[in-house]
C-alpha atoms as a PDB file:
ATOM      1  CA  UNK A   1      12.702   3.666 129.264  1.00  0.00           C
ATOM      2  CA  UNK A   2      15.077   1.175 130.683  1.00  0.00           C
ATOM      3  CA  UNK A   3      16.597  -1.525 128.084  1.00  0.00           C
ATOM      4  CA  UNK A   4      17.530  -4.968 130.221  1.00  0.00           C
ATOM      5  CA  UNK A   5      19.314  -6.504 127.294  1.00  0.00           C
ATOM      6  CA  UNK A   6      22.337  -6.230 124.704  1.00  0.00           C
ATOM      7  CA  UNK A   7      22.393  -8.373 121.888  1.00  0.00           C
ATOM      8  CA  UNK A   8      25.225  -8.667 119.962  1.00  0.00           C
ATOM      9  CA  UNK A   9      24.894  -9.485 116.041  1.00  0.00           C
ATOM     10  CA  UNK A  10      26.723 -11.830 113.829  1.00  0.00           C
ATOM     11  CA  UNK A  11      30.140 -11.200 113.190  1.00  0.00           C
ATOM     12  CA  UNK A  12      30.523  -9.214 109.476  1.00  0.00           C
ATOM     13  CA  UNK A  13      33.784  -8.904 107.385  1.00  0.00           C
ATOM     14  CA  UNK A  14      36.460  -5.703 106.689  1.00  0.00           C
ATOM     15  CA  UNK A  15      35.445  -4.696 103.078  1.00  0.00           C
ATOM     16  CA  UNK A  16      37.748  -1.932 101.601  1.00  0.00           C
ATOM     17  CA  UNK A  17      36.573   1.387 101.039  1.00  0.00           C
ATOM     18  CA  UNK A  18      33.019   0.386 102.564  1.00  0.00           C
ATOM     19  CA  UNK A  19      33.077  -0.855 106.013  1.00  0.00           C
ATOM     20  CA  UNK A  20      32.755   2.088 108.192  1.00  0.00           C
ATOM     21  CA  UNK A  21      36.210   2.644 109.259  1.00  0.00           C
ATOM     22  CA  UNK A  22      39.608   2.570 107.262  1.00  0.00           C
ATOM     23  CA  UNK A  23      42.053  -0.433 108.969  1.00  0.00           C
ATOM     24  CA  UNK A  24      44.752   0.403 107.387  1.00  0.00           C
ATOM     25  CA  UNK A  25      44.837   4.048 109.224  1.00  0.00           C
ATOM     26  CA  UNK A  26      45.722   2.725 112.052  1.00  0.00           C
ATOM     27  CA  UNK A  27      48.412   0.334 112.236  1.00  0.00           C
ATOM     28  CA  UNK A  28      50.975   1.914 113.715  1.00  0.00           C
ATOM     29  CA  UNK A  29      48.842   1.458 117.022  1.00  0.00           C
ATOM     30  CA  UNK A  30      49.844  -2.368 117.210  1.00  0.00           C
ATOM     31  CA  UNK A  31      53.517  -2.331 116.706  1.00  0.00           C
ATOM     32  CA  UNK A  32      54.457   0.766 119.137  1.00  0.00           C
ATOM     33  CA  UNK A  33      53.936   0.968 122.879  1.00  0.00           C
ATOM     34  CA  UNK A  34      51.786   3.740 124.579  1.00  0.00           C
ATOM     35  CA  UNK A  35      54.202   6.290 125.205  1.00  0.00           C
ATOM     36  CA  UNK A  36      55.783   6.000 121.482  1.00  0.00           C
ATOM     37  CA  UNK A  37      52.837   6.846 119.668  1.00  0.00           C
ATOM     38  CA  UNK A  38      52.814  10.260 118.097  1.00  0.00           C
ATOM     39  CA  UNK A  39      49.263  11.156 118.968  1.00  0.00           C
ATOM     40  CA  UNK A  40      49.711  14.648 116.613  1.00  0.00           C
ATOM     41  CA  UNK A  41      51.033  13.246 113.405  1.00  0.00           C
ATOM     42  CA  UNK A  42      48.326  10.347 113.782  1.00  0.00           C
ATOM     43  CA  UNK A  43      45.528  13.199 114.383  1.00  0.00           C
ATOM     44  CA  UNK A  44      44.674  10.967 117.589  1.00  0.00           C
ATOM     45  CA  UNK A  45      43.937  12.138 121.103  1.00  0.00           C
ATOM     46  CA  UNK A  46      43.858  10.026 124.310  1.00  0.00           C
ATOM     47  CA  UNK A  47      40.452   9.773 125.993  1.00  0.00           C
ATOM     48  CA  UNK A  48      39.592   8.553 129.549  1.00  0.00           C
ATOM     49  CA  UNK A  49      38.151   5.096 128.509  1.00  0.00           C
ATOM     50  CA  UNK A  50      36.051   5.140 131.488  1.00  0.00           C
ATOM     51  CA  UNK A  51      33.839   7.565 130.818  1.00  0.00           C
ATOM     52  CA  UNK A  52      32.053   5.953 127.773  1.00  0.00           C
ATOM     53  CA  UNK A  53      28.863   7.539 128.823  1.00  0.00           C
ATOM     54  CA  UNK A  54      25.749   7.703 125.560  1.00  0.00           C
ATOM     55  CA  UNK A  55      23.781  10.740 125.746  1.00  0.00           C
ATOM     56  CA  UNK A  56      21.589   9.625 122.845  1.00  0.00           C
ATOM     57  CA  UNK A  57      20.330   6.438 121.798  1.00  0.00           C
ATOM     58  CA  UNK A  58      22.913   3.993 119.352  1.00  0.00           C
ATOM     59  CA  UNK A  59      23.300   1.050 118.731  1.00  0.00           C
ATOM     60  CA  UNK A  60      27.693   0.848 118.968  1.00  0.00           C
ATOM     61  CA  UNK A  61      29.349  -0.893 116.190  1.00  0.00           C
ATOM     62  CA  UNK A  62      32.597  -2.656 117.713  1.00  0.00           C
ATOM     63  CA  UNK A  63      35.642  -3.952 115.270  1.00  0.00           C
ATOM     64  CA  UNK A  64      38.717  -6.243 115.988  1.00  0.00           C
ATOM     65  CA  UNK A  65      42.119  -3.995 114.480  1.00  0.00           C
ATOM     66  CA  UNK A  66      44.765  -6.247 115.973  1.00  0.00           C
ATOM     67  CA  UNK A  67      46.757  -8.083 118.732  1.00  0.00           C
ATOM     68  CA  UNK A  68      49.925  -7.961 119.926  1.00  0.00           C
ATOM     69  CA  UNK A  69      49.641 -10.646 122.338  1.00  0.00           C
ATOM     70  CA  UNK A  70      49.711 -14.325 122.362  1.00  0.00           C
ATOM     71  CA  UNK A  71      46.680 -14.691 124.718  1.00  0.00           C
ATOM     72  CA  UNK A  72      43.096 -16.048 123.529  1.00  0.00           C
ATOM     73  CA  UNK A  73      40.765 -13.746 125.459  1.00  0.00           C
ATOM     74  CA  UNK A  74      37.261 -12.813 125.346  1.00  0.00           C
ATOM     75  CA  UNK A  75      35.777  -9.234 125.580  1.00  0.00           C
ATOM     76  CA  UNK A  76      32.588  -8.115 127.220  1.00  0.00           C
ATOM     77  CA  UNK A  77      30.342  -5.229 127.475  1.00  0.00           C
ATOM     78  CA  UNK A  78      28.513  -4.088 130.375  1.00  0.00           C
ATOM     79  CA  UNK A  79      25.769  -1.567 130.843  1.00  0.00           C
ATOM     80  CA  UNK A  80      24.162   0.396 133.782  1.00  0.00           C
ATOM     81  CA  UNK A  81      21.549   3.157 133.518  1.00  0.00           C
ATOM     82  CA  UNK A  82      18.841   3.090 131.100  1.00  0.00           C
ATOM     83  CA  UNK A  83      20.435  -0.260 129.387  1.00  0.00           C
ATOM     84  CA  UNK A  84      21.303  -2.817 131.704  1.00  0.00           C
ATOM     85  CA  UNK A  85      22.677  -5.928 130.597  1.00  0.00           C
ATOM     86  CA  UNK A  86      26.275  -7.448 129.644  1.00  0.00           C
ATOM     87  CA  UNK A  87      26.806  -9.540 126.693  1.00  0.00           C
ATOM     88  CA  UNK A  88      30.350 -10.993 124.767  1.00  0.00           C
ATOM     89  CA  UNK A  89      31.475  -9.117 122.001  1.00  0.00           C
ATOM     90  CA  UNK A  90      33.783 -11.641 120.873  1.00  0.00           C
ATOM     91  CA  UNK A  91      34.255 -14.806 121.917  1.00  0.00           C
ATOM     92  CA  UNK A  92      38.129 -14.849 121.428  1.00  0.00           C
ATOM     93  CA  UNK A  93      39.847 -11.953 120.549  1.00  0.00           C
ATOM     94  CA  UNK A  94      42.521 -13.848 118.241  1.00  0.00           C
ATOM     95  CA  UNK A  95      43.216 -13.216 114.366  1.00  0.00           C
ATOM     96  CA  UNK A  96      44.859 -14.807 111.853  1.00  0.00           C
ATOM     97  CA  UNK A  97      46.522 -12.366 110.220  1.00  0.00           C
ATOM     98  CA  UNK A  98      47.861 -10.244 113.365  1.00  0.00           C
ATOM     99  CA  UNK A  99      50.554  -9.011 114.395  1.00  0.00           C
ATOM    100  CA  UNK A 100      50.823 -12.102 116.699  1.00  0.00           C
ATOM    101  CA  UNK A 101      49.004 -14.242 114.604  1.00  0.00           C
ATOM    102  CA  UNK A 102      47.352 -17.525 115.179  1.00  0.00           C
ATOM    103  CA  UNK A 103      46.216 -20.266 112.454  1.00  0.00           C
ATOM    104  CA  UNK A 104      43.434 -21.095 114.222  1.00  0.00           C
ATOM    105  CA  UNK A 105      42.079 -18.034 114.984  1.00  0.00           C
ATOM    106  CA  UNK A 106      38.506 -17.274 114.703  1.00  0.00           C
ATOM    107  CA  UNK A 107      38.922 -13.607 113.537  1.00  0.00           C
ATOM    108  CA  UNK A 108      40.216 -11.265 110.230  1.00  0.00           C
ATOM    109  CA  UNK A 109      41.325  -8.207 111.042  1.00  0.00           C
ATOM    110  CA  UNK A 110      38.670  -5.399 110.334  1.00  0.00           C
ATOM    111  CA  UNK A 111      35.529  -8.570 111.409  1.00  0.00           C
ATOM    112  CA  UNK A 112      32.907  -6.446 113.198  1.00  0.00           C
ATOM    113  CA  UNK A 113      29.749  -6.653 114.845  1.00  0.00           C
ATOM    114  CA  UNK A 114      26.782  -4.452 115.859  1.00  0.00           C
ATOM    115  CA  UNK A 115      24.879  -4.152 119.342  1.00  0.00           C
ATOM    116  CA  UNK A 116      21.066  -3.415 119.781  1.00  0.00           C
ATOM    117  CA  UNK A 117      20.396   0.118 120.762  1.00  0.00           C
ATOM    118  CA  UNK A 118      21.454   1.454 123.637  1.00  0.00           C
ATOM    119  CA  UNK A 119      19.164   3.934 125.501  1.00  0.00           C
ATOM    120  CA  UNK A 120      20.629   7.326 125.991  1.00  0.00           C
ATOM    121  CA  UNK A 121      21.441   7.757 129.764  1.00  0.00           C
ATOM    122  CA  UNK A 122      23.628   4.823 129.391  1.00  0.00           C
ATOM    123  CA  UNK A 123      27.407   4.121 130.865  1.00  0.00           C
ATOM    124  CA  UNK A 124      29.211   1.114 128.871  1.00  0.00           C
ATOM    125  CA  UNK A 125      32.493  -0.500 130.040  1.00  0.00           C
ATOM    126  CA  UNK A 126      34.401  -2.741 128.215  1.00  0.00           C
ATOM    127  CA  UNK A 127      36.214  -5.690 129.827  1.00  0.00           C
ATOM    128  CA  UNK A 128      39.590  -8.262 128.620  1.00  0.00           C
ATOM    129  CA  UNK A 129      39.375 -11.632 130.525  1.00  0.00           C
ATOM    130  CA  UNK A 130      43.147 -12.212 130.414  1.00  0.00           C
ATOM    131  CA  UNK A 131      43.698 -15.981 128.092  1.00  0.00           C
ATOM    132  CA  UNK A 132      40.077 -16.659 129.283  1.00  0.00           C
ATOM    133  CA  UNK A 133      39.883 -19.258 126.500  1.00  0.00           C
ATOM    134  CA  UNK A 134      42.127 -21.276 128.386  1.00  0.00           C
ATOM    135  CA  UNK A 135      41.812 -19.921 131.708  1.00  0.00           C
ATOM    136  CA  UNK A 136      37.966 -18.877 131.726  1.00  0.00           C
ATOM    137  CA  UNK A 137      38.589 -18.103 135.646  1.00  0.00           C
ATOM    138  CA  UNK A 138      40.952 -15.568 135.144  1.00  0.00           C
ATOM    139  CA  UNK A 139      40.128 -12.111 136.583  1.00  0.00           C
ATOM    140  CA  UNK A 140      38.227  -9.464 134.152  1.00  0.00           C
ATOM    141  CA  UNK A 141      40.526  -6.544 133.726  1.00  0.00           C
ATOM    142  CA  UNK A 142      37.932  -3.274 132.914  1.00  0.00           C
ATOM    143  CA  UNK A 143      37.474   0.153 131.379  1.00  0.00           C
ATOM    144  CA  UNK A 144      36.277   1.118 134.823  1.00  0.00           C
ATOM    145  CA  UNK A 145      39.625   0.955 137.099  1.00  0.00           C
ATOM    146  CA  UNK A 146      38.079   0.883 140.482  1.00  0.00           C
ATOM    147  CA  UNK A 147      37.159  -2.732 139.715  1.00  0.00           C
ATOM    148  CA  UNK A 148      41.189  -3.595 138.328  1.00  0.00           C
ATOM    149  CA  UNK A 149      43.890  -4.899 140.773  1.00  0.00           C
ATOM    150  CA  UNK A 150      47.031  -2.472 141.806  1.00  0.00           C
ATOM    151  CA  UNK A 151      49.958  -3.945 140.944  1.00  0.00           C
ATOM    152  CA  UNK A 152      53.972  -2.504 141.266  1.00  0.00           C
ATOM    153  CA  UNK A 153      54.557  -4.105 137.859  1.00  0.00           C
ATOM    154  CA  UNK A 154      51.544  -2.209 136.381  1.00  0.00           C
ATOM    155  CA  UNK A 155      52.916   1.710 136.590  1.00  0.00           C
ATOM    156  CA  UNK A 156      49.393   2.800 135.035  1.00  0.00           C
ATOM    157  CA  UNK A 157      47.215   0.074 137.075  1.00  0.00           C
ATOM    158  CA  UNK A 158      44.549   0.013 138.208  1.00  0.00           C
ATOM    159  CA  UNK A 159      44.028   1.615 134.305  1.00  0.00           C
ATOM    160  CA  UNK A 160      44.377  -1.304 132.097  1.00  0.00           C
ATOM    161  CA  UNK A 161      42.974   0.293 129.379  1.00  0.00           C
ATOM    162  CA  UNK A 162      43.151   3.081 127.137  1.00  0.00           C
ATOM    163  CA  UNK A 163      40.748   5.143 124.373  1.00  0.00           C
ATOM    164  CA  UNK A 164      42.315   7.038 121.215  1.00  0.00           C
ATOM    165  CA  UNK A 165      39.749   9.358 120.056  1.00  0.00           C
ATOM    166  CA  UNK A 166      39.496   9.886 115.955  1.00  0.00           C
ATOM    167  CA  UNK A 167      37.684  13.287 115.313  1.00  0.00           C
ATOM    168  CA  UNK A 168      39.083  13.799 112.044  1.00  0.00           C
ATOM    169  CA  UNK A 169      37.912   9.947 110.668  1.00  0.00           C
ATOM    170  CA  UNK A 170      35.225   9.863 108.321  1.00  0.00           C
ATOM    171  CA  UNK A 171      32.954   8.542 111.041  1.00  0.00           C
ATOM    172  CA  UNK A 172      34.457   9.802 114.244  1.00  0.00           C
ATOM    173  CA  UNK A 173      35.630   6.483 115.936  1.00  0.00           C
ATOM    174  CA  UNK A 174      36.971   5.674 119.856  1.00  0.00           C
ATOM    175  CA  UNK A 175      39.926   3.003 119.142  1.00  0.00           C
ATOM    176  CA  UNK A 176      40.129   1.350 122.705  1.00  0.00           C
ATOM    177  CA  UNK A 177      43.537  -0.784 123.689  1.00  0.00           C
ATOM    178  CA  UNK A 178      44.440  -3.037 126.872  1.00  0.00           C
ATOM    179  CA  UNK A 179      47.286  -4.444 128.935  1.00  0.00           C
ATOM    180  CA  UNK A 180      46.420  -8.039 129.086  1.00  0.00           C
ATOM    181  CA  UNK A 181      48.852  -8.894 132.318  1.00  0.00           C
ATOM    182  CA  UNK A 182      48.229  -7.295 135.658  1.00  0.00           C
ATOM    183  CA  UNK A 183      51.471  -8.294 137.673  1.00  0.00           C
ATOM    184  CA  UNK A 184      54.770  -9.599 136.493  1.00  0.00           C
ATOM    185  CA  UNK A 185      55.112  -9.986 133.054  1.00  0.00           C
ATOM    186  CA  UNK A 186      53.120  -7.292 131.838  1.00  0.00           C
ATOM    187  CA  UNK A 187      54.976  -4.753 129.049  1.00  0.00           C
ATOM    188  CA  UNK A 188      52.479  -1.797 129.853  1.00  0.00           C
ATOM    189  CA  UNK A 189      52.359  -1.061 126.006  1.00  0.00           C
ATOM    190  CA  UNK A 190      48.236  -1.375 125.688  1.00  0.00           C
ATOM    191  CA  UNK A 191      47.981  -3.128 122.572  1.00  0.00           C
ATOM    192  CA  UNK A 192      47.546  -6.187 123.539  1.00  0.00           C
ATOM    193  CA  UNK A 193      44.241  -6.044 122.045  1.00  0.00           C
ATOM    194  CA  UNK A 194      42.749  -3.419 119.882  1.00  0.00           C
ATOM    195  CA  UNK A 195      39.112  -2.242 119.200  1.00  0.00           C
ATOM    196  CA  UNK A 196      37.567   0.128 116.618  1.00  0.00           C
ATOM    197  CA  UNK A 197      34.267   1.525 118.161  1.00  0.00           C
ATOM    198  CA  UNK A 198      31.513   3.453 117.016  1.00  0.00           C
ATOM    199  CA  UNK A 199      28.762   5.539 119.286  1.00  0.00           C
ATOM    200  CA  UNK A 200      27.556   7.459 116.366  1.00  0.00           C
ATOM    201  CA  UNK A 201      28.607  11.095 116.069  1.00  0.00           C
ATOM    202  CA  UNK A 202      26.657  13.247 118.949  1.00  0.00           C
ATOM    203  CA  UNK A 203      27.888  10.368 121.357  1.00  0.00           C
ATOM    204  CA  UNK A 204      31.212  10.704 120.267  1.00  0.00           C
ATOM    205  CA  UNK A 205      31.663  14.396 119.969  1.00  0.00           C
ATOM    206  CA  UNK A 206      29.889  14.446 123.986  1.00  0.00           C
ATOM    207  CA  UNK A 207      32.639  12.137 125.039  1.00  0.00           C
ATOM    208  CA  UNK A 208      35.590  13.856 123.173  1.00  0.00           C
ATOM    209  CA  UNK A 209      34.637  16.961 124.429  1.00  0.00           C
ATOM    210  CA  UNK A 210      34.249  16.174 128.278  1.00  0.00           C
ATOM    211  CA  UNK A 211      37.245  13.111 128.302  1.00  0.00           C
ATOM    212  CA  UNK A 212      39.626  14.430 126.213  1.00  0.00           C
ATOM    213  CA  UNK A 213      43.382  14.194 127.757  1.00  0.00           C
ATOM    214  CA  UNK A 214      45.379  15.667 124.853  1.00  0.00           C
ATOM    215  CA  UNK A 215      47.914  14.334 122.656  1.00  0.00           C
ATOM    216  CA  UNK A 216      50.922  13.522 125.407  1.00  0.00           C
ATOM    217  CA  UNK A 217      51.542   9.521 124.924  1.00  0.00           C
ATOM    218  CA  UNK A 218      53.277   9.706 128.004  1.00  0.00           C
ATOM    219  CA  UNK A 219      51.154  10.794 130.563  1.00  0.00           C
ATOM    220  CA  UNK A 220      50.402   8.883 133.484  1.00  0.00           C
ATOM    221  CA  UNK A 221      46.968   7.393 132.962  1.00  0.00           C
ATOM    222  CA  UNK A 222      45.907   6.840 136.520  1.00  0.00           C
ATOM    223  CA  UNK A 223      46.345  10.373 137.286  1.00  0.00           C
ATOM    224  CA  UNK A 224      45.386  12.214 133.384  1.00  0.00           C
ATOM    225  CA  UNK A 225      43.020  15.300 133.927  1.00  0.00           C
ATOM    226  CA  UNK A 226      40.825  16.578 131.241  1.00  0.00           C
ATOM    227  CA  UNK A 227      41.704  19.100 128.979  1.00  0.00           C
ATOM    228  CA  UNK A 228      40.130  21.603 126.921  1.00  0.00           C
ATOM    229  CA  UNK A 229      39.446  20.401 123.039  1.00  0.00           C
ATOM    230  CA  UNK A 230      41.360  23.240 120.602  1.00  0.00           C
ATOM    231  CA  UNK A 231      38.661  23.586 118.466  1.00  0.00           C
ATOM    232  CA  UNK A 232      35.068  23.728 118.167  1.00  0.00           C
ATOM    233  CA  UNK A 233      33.316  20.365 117.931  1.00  0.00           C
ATOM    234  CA  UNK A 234      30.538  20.276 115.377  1.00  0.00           C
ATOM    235  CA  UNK A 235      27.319  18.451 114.294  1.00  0.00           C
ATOM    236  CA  UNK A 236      27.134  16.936 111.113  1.00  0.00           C
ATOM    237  CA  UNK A 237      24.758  19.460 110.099  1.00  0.00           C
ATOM    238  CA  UNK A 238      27.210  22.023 111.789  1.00  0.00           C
ATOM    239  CA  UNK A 239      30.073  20.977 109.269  1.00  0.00           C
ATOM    240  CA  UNK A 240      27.318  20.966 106.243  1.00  0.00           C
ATOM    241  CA  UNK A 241      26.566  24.127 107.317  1.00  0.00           C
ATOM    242  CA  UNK A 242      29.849  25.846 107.267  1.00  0.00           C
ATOM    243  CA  UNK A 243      31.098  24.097 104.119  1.00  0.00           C
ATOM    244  CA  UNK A 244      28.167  25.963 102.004  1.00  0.00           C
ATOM    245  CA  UNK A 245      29.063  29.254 103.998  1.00  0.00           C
ATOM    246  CA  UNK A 246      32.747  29.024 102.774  1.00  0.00           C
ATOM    247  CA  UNK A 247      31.715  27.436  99.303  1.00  0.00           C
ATOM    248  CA  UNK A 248      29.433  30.678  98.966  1.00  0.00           C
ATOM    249  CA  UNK A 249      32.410  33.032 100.075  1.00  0.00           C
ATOM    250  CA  UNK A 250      34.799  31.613  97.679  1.00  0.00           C
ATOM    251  CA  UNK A 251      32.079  31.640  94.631  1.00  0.00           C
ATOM    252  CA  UNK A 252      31.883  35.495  95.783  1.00  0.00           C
ATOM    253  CA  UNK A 253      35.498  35.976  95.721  1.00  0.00           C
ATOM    254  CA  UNK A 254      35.977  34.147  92.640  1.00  0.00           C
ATOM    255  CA  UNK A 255      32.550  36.662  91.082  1.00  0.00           C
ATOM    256  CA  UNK A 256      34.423  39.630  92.719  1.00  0.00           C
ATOM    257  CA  UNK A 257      37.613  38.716  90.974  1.00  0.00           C
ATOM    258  CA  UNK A 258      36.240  38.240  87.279  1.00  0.00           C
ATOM    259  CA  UNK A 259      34.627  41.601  87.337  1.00  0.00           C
ATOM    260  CA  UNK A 260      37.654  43.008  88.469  1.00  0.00           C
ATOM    261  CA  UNK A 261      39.779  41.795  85.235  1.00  0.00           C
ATOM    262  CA  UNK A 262      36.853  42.708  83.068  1.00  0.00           C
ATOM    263  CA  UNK A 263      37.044  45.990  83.564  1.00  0.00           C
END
């Protein structure tokens, strides 16, 4: 059944040690550009931010993490297949306690806001409209490339965006960054803006498996393949399942051990 609508609900606040994601993990992403991030120590793995594709049903949570730009720009979403529609996520993608900060910002670091369901069969793509606040004409810079500009100043365009994938979070998160300046200007370090998102876990572990470009911060993203994930990606049920398998062969161990010393 095909969905012609995204609505996007009011904005909630970061609340320690309950909000759905941990803010604090990833800070690092804001003060470092692209190719100085050390995706292994930060148990992060660069993911082709174009191929946000739902193969079941969610409704995607989306959170600001930080700036690192002076602009005031909106974000959108946009959906083809079973959910069309586009809606803004937020207004103006400016917070007041950033790493470029503004006083009048209308954001926190860690504010968040949920969609309406999204059908399964569904492609999202993400879009920065560069200072739109001031300039609302400006030209949409997107997760899908073939609609971005090529520019010599841009060594990555027409990417503009990036995806960090979080496996190892305690809900498996997509952190999504953006150069903000096609043409002269631009630093090419993709945190310009910076997005927690959530597709809930079989969404995420369909993604990570089948967009996954590794952990080299370097690589060209216009021209990153797909690579193999190391290991074996797992349902929640699937991780359930093989904690009580090794919880029963350690009790067994342990067992085996105590009538050893008895005797």
């Amino acid at each position: 059944m095909t969905s012609t609508t995204i609505s996007v609900g009011p904005i909630q606040h970061y609340v320690p040690g309950s909000t759905w994601f941990d803010l604090t993990k990833y800070d690092n992403l804001a003060t470092q550009e692209r190719v100085a991030v050390n995706l292994s120590s930060s148990n992060l793995w660069l993911v082709d931010s174009s191929k946000l594709f739902l193969s079941s049903d969610y409704a995607p949570r989306i959170a600001f993490l930080n700036e690192g730009a002076g602009y005031r720009s909106p974000i959108q979403i946009s959906a083809t297949g079973n959910t069309l529609g586009e809606a803004t996520v937020f207004s103006d993608l400016s917070g007041i306690d950033s790493v470029l900060s503004s006083a009048n910002a209308p954001l926190r670091r860690g504010d968040w806001v949920q969609l309406s369901e999204l059908s399964a069969g569904t492609q999202i793509n993400f879009s920065v409209i560069p200072n739109g606040v001031v300039n609302p004409g400006a030209t949409p810079l997107s997760t899908d490339s073939q609609t971005n500009p090529v520019s010599p100043y841009n060594p990555s365009s027409p990417v503009f965006w990036l995806a960090y994938a979080d496996p190892k979070a305690n809900v498996p998160v997509f952190i999504l960054g953006y150069e903000d300046i096609a043409g002269a200007g631009s630093d090419n370090d993709f945190n310009d803006g910076l997005l927690v998102l959530d597709l809930g876990l079989e969404n995420f572990n369909q993604i990570f498996s089948s967009a996954n470009l590794g952990q080299d911060s370097t690589i060209s993203l216009k021209n990153a393949q797909p690579v193999p994930v190391p290991f074996e990606m797992h349902s929640s049920i699937g991780l359930i399942l093989i904690a009580a398998l090794l919880g029963h062969k350690l009790w067994s161990r342990w067992i085996s051990a105590q009538r050893t010393t008895q005797r």
